[in-house]
C-alpha atoms as a PDB file:
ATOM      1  CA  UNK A   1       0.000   0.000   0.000  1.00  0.00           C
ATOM      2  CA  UNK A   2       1.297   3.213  -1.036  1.00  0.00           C
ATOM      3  CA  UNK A   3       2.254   5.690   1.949  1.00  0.00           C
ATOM      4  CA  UNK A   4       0.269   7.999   1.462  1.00  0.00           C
ATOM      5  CA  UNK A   5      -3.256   6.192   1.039  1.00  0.00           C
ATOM      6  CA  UNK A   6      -2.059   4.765   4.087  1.00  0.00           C
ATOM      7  CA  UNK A   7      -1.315   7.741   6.491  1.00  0.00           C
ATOM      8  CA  UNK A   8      -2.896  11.170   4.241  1.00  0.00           C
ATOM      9  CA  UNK A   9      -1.090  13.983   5.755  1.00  0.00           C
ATOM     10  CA  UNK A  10      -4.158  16.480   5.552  1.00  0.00           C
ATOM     11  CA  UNK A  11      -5.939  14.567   8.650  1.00  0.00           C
ATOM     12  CA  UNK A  12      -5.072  12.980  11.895  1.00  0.00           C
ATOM     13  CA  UNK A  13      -4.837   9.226  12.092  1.00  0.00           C
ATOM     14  CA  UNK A  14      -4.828   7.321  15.484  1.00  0.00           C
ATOM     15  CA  UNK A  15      -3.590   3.919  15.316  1.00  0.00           C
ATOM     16  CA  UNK A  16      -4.939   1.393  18.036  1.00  0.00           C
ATOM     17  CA  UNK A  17      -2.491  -0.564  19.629  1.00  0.00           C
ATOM     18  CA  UNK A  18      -4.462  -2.495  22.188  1.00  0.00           C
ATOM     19  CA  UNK A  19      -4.456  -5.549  20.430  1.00  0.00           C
ATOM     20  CA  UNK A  20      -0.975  -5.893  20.421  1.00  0.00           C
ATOM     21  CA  UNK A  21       1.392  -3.478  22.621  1.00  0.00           C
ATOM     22  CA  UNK A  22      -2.420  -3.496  25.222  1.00  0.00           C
ATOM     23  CA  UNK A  23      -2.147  -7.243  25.436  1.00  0.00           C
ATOM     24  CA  UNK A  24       1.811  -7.561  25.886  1.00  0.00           C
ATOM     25  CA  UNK A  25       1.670  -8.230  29.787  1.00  0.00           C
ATOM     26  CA  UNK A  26      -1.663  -9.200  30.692  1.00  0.00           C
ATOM     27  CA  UNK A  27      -2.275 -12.069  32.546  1.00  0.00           C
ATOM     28  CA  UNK A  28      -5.267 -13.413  30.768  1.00  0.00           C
ATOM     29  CA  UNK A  29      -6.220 -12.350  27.226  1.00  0.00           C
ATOM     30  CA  UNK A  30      -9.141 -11.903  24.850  1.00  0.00           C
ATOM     31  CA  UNK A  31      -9.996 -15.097  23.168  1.00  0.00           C
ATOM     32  CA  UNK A  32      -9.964 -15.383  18.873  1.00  0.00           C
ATOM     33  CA  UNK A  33     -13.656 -14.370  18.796  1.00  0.00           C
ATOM     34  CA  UNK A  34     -13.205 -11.783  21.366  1.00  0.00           C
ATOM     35  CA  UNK A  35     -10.836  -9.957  19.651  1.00  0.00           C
ATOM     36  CA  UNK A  36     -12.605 -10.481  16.399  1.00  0.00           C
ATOM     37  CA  UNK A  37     -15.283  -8.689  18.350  1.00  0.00           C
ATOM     38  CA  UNK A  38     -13.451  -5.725  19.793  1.00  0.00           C
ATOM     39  CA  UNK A  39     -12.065  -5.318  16.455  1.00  0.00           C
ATOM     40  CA  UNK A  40     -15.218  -5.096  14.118  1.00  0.00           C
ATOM     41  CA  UNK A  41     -16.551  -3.207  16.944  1.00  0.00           C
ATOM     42  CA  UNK A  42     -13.687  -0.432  16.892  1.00  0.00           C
ATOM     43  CA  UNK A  43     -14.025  -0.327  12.933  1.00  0.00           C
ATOM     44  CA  UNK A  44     -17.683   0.155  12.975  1.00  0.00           C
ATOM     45  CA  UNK A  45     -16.680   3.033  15.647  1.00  0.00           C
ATOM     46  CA  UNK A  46     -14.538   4.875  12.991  1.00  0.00           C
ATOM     47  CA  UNK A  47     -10.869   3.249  13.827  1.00  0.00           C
ATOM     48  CA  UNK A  48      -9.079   2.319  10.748  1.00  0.00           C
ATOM     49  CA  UNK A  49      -6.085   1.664  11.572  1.00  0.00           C
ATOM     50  CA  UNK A  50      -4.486  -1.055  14.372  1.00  0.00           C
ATOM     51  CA  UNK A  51      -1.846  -3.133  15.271  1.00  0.00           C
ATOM     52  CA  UNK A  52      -3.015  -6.638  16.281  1.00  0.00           C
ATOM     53  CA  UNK A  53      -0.199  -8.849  17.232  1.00  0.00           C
ATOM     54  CA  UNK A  54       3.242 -10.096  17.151  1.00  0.00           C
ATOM     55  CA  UNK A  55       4.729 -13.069  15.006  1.00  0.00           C
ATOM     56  CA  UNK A  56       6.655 -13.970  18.217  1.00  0.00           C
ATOM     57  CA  UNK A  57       6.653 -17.497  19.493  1.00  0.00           C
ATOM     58  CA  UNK A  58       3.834 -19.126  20.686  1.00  0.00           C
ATOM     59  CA  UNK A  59       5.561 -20.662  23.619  1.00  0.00           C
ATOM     60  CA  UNK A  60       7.137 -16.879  24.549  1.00  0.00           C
ATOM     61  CA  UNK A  61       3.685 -15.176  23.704  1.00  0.00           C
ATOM     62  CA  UNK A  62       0.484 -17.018  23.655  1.00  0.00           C
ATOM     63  CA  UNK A  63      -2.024 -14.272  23.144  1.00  0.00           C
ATOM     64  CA  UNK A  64      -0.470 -13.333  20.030  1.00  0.00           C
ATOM     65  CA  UNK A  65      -0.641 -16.850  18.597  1.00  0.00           C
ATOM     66  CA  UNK A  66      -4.069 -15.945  16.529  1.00  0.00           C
ATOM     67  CA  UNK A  67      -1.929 -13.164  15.128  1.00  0.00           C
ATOM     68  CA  UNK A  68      -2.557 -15.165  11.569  1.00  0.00           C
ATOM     69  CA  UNK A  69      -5.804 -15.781  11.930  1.00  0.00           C
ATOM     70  CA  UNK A  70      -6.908 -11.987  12.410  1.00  0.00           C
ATOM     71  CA  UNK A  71      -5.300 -10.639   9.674  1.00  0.00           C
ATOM     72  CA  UNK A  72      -7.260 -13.361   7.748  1.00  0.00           C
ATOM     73  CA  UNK A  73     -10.077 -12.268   8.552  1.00  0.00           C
ATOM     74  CA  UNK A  74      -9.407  -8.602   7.984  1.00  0.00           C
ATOM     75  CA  UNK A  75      -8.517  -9.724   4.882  1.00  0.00           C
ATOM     76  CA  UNK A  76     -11.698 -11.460   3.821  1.00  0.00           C
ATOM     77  CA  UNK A  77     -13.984  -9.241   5.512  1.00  0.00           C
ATOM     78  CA  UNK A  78     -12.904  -6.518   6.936  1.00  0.00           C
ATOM     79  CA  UNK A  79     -10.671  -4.573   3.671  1.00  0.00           C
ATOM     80  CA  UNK A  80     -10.779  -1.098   5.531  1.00  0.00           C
ATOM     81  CA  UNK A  81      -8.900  -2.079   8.475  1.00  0.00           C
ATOM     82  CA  UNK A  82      -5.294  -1.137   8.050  1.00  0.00           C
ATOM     83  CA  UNK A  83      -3.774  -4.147  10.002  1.00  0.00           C
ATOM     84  CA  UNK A  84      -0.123  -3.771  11.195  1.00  0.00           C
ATOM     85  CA  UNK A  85       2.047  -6.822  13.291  1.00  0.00           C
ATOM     86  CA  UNK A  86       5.113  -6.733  15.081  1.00  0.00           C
ATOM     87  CA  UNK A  87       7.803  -8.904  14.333  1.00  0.00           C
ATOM     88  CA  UNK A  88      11.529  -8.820  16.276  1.00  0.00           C
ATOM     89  CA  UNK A  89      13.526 -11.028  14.545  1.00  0.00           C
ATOM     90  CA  UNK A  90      14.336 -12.909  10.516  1.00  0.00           C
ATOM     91  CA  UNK A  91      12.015 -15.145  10.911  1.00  0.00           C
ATOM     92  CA  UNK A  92       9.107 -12.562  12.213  1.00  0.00           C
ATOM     93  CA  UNK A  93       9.831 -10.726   9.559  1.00  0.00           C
ATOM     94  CA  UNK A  94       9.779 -13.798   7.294  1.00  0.00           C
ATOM     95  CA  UNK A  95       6.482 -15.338   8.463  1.00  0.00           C
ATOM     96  CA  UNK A  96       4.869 -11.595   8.080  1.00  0.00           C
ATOM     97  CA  UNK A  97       6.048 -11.403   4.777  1.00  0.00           C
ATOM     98  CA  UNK A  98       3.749 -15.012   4.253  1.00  0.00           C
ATOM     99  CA  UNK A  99       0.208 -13.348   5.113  1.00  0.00           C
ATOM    100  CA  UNK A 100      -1.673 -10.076   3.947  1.00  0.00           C
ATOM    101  CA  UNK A 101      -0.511  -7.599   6.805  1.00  0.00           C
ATOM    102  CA  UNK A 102      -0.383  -4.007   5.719  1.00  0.00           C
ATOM    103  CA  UNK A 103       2.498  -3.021   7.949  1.00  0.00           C
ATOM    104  CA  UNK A 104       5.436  -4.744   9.726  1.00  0.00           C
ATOM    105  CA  UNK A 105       6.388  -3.138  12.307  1.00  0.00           C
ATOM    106  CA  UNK A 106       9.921  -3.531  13.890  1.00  0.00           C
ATOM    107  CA  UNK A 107      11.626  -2.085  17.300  1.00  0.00           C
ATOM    108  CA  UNK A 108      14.685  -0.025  17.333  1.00  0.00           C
ATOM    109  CA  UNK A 109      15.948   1.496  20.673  1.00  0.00           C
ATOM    110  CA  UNK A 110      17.354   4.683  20.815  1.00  0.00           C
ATOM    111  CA  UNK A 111      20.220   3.596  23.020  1.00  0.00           C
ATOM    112  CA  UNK A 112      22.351   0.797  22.893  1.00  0.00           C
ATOM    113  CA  UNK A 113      21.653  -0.984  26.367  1.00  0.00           C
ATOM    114  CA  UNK A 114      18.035  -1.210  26.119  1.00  0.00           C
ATOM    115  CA  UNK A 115      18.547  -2.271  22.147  1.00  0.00           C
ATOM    116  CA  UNK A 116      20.639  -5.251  24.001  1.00  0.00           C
ATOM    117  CA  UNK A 117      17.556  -6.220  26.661  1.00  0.00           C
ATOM    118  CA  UNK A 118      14.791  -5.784  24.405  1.00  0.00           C
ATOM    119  CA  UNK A 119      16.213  -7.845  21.520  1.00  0.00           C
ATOM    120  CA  UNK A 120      20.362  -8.835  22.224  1.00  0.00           C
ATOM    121  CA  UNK A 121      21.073  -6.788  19.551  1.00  0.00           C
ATOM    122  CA  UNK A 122      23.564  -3.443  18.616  1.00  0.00           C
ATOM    123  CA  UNK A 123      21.421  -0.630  17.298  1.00  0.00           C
ATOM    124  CA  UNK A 124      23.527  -1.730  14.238  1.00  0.00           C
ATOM    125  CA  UNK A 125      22.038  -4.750  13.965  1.00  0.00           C
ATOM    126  CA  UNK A 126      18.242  -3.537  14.575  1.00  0.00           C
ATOM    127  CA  UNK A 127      18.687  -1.252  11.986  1.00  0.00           C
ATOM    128  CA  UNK A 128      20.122  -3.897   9.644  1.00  0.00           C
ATOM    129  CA  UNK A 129      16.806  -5.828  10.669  1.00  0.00           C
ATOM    130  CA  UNK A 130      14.754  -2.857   9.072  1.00  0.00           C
ATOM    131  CA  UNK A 131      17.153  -3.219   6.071  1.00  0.00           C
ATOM    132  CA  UNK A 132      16.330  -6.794   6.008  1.00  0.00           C
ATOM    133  CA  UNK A 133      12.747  -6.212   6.396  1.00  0.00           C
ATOM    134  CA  UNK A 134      12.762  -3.825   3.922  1.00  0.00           C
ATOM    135  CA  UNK A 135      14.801  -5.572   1.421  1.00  0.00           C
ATOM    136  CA  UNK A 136      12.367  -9.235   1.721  1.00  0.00           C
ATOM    137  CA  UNK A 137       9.588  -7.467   1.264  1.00  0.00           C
ATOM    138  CA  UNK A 138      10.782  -5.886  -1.753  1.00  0.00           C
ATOM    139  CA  UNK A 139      12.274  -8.912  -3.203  1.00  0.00           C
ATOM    140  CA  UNK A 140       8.652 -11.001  -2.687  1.00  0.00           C
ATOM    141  CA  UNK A 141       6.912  -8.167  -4.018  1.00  0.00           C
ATOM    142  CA  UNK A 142       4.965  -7.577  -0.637  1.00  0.00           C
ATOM    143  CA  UNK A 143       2.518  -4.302  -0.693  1.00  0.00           C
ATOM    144  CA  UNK A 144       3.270  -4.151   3.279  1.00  0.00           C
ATOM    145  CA  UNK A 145       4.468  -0.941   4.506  1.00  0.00           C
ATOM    146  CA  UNK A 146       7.490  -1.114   7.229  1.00  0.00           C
ATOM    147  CA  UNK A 147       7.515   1.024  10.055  1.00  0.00           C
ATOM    148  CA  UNK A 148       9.902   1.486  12.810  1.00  0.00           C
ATOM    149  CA  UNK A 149       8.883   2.156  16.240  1.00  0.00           C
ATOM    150  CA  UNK A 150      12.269   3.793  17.938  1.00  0.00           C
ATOM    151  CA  UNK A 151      12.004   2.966  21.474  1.00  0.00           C
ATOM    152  CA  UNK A 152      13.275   5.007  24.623  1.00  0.00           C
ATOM    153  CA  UNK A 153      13.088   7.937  22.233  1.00  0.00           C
ATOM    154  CA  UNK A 154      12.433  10.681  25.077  1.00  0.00           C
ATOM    155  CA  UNK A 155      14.428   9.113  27.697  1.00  0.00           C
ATOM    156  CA  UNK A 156      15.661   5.368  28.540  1.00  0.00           C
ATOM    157  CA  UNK A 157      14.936   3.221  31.588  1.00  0.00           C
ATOM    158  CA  UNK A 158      18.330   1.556  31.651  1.00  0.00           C
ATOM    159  CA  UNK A 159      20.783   4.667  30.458  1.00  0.00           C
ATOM    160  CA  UNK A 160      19.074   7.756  31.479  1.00  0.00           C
ATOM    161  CA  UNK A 161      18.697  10.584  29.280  1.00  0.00           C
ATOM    162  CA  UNK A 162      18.706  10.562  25.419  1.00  0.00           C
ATOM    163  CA  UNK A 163      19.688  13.606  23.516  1.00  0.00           C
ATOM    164  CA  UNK A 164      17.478  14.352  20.701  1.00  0.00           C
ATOM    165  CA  UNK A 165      20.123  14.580  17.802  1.00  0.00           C
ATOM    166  CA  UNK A 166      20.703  10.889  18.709  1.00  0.00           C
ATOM    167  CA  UNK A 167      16.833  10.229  18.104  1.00  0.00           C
ATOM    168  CA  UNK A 168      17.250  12.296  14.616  1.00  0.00           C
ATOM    169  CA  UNK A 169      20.542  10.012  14.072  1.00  0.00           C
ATOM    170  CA  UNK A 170      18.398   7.111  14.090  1.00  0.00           C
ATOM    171  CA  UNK A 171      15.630   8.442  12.605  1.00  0.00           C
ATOM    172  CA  UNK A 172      17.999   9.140   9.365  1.00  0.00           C
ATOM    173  CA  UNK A 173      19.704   5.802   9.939  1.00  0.00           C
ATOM    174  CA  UNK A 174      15.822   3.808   9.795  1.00  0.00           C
ATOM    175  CA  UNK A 175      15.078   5.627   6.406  1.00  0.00           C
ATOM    176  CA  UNK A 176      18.401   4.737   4.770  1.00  0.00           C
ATOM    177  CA  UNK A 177      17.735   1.306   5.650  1.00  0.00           C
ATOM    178  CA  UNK A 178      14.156   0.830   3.723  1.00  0.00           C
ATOM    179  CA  UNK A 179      11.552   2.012   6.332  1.00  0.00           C
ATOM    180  CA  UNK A 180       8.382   3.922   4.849  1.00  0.00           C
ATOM    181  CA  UNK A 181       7.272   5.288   8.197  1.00  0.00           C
ATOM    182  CA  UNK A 182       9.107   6.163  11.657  1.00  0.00           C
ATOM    183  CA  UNK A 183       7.839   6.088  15.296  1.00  0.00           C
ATOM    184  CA  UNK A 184       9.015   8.083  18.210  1.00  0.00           C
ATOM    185  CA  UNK A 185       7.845   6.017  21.358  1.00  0.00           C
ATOM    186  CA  UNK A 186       8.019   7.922  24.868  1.00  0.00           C
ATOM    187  CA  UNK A 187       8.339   3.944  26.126  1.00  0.00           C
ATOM    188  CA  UNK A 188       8.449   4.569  29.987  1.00  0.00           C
ATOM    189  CA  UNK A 189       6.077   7.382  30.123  1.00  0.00           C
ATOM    190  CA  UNK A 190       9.680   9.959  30.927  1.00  0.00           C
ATOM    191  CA  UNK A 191       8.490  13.163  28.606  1.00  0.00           C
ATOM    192  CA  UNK A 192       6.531  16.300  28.954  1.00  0.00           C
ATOM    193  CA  UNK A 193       4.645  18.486  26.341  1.00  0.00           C
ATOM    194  CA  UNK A 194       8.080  20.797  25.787  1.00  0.00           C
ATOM    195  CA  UNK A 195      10.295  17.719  24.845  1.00  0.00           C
ATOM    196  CA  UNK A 196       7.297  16.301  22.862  1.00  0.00           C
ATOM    197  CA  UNK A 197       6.821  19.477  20.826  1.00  0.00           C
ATOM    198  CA  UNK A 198      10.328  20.108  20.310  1.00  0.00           C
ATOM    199  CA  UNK A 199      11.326  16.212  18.942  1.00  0.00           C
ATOM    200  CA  UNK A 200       7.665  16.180  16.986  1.00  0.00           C
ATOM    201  CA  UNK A 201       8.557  19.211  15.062  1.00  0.00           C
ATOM    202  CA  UNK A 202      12.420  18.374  14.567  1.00  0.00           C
ATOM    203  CA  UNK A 203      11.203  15.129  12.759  1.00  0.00           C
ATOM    204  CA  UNK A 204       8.648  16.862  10.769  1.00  0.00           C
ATOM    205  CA  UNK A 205      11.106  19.269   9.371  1.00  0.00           C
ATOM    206  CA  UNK A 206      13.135  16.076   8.508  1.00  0.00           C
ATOM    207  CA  UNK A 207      10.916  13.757   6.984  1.00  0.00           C
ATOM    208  CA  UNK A 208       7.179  15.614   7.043  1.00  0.00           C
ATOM    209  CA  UNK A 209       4.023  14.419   8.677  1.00  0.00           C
ATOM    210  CA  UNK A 210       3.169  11.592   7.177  1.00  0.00           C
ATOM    211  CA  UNK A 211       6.338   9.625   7.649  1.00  0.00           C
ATOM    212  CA  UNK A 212       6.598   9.826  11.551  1.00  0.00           C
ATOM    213  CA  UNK A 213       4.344   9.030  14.376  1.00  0.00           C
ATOM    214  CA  UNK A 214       4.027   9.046  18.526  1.00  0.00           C
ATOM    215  CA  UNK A 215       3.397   6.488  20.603  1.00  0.00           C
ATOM    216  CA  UNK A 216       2.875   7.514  23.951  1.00  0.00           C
ATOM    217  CA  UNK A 217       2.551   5.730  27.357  1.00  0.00           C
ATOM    218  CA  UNK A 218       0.765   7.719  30.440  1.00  0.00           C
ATOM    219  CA  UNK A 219       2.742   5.968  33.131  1.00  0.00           C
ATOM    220  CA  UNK A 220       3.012   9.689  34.696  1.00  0.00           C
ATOM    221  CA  UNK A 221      -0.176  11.268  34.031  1.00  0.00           C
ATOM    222  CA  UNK A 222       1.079  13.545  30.730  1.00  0.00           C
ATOM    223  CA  UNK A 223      -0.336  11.360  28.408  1.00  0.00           C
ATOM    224  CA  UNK A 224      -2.767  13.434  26.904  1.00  0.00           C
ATOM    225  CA  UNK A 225      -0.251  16.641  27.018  1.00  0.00           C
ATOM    226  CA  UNK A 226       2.250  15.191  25.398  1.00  0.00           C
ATOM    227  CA  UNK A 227      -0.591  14.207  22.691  1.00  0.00           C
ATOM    228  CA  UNK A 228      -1.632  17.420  22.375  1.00  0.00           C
ATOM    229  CA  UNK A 229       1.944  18.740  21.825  1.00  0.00           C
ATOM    230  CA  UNK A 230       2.794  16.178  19.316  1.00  0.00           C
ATOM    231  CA  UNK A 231      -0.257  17.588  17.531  1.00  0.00           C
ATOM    232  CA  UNK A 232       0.396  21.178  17.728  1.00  0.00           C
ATOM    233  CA  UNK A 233       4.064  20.363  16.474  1.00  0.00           C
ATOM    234  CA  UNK A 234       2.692  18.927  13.092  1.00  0.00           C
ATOM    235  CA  UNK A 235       2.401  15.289  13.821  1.00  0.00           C
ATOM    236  CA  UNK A 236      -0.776  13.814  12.643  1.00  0.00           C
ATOM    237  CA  UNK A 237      -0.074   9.875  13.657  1.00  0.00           C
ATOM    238  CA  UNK A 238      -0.644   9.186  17.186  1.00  0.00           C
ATOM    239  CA  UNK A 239      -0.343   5.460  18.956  1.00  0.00           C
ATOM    240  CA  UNK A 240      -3.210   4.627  21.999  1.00  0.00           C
ATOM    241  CA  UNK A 241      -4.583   1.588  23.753  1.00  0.00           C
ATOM    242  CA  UNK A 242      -8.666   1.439  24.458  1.00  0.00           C
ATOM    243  CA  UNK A 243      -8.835   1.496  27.926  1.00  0.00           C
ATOM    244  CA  UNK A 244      -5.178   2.807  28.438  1.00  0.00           C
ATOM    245  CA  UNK A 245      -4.011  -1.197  28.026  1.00  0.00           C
ATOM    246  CA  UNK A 246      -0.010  -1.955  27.867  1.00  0.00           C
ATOM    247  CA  UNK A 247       2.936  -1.414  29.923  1.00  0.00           C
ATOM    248  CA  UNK A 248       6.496  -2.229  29.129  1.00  0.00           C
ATOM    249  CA  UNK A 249       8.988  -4.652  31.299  1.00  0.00           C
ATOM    250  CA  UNK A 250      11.574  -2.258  31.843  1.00  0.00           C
ATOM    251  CA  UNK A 251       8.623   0.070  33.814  1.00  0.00           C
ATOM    252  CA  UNK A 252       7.666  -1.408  36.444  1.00  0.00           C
ATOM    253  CA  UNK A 253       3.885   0.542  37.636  1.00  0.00           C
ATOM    254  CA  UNK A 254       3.408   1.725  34.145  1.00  0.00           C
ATOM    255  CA  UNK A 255       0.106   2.287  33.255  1.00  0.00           C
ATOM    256  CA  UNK A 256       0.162   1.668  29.795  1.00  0.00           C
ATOM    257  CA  UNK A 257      -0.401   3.498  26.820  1.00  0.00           C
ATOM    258  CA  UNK A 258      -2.114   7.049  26.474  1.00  0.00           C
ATOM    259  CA  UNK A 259      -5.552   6.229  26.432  1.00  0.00           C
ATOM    260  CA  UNK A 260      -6.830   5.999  22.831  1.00  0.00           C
ATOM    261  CA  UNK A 261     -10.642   7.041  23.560  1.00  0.00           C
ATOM    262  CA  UNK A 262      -9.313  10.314  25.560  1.00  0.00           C
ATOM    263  CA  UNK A 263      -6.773  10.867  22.842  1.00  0.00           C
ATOM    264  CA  UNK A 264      -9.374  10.456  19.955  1.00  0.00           C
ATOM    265  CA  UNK A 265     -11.556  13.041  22.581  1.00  0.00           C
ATOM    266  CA  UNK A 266      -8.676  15.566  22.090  1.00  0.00           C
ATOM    267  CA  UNK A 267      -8.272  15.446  18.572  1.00  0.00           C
ATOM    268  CA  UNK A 268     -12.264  16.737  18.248  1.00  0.00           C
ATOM    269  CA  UNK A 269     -11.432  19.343  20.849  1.00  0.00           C
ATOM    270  CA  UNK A 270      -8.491  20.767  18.873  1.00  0.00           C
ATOM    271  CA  UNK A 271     -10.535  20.312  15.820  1.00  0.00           C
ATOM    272  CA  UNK A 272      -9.672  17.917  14.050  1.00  0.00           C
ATOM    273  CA  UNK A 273     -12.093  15.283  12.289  1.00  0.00           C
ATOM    274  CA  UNK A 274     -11.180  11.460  13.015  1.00  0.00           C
ATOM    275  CA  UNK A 275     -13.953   9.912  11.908  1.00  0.00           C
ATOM    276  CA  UNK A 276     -14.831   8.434  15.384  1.00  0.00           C
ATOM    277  CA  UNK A 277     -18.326   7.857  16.796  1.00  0.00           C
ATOM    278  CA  UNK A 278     -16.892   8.585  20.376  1.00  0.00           C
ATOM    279  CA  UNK A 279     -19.711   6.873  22.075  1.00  0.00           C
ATOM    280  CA  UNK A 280     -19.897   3.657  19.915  1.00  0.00           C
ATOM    281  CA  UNK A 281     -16.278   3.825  20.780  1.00  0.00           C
ATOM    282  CA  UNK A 282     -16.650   4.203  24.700  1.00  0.00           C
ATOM    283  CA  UNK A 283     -18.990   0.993  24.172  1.00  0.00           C
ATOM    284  CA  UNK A 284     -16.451  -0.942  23.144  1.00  0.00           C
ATOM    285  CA  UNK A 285     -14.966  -1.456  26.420  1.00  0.00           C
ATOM    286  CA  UNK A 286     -17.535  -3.676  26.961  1.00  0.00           C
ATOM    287  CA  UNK A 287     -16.197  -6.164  25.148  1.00  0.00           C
ATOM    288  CA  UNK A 288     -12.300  -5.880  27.234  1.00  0.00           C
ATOM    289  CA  UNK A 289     -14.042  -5.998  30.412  1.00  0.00           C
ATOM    290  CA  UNK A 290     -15.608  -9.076  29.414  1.00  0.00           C
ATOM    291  CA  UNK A 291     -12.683 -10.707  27.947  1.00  0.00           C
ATOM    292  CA  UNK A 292     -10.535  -9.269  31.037  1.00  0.00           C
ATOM    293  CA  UNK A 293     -12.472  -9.121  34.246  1.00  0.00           C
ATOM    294  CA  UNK A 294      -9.158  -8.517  35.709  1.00  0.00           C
ATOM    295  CA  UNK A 295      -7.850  -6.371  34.553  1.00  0.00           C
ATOM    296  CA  UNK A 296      -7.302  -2.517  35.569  1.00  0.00           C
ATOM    297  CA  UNK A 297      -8.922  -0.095  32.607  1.00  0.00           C
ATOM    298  CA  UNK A 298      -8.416   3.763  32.654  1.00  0.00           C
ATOM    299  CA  UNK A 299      -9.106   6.490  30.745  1.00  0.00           C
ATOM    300  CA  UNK A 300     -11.529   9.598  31.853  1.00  0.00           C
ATOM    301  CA  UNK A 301     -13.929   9.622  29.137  1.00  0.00           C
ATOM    302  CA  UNK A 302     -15.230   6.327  29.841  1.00  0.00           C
ATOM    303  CA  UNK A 303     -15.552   7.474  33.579  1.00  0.00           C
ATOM    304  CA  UNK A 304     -17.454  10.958  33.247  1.00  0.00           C
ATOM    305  CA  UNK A 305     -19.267  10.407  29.723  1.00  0.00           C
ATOM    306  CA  UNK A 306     -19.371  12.959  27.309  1.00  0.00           C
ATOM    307  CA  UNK A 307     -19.892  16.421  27.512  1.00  0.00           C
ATOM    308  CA  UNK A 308     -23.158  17.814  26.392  1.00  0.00           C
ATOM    309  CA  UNK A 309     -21.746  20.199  24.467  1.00  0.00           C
ATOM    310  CA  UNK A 310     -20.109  17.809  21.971  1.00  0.00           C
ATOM    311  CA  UNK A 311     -21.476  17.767  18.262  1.00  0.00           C
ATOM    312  CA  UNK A 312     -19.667  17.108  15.008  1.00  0.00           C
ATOM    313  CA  UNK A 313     -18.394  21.092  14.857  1.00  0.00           C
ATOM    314  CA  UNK A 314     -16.384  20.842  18.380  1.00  0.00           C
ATOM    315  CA  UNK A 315     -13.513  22.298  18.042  1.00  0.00           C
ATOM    316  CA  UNK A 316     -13.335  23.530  14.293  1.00  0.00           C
ATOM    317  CA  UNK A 317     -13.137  27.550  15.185  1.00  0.00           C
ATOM    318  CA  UNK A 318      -9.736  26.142  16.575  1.00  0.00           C
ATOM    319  CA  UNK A 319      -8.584  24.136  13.932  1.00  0.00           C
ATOM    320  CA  UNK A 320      -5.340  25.519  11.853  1.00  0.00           C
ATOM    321  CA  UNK A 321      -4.203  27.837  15.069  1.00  0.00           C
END
């Protein structure tokens, strides 16, 4: 699929992670038809676009074993879902590369330790994984898109601070190696609005807004912020869970991911048109509480409801400020 179909840079996409980076650490997990559910559910809410697994090892991830069998069906019945999957590794890349996925996604760290825990490899090496990724896909004549998702970009768990040139450095480095699309992830929920804004709009300058995106985890409460100021700064790709699913093993008390019902919420405040039904949306959650009685949801339009004053125009005298 050509880039641009995929991610038009004259509107704001929001990509639904929930059914991948939301189910990476829970304890028990939707089943097939659950997620089947949740999925035509979100779709017929507006969402278009989601990642829904990981070709990872059964034996090392057993909720994403079904990872085949949903982009199957999105396949056969579901053509307007834009379906992305992770894979870490050759042979994730290689067993992508075997079904209809629209993206493959792979992880690059921004520093070289947590590169080394996440997947025992250099930042070398993960970017020579885009370039294989890349160059497979080009070779079977795939239509997938590959994106990178460049982990600890605002700030690393294991090493501390990351200086921003060394985000750009990798940025440049992802490109070179055969990736359509680049993600900055604030993994361990470290950055404010002012560090958002300032990365957002150094990697729009670079590479414009259709070729980057945020993925943002709320593990200190500035998940919505640091939306907003990805937004203002030109980017017009954001990452959320439903229900603010996810965490990541190198933060302990994470929360998870920005919550992708508040964040869609935002984008109609600020004006801009998503083409979510925000309360079909909220009533998806039925469907994770059922598959997950316990399990911890968050997320504050779910909680309070929405405002009265909502209607399609909410926002708009704001849009373009």
């Amino acid at each position: 699929m050509a880039l641009a179909a995929a991610y038009p840079e004259d509107r704001v996409t929001l990509r639904e992670v929930g059914l991948r980076d939301g189910l990476q650490l829970v304890k028990a997990w939707p089943s097939t038809p659950q997620k089947l559910q949740w999925l035509t559910r979100e779709h017929a809410a507006g969402v278009t676009h989601f990642e829904i697994g990981s070709f990872l090892p059964a034996s090392r991830a057993p909720q994403f074993a079904d990872v085949r069998d949903l982009l199957a069906f999105v396949k056969e019945n579901a053509p307007g879902i834009h379906a992305s999957a992770l894979a870490m590794n050759e042979r994730g890349i290689d067993d992508a590369l075997s079904t209809s996925a629209a993206e493959i996604a792979c992880v690059v760290s921004a520093t070289e330790e947590h590169n080394q825990a996440n997947i025992r490899r250099s930042l070398d090496q993960a970017i020579g994984l885009v370039r294989y990724a890349a160059a497979r896909r080009d070779e079977l004549g795939h239509h997938a898109l590959i994106s990178v998702g460049i982990a600890m970009a605002f700030g690393c768990s294991i090493s501390g601070s990351v200086r921003p040139s060394q985000v750009l450095r990798v940025v440049e480095a992802c490109l070179a190696a055969g990736a359509d699309i680049v993600g900055v992830a604030d993994t361990v929920g470290f950055a404010g609005p002012d560090q958002v804004f300032a990365l957002s709009e150094a990697i729009r300058k670079l590479v414009g807004s259709g070729r980057f995106l945020v993925h943002l985890h709320d593990t200190r409460g500035m998940g919505i912020a640091n939306a907003s100021a990805a937004l203002d700064a030109g980017c017009r790709i954001l990452d959320g869970a439903l229900g603010g699913l996810g965490g990541c093993p190198f933060a302990p008390g994470a929360t998870g991911n920005v919550v992708f019902e508040d964040m869609a919420f935002l984008c109609h405040t600020k004006g801009f048109d998503t083409g979510i039904d925000m309360d079909a949306l909220i009533r998806v959650r039925e469907i994770q509480r059922e598959a997950m009685p316990g399990e911890t949801f968050h997320g504050a339009l779910a909680r309070s409801g929405m405002p009265k004053s909502f209607g399609p125009d909410a926002g708009s005298e704001y849009r373009g400020r």
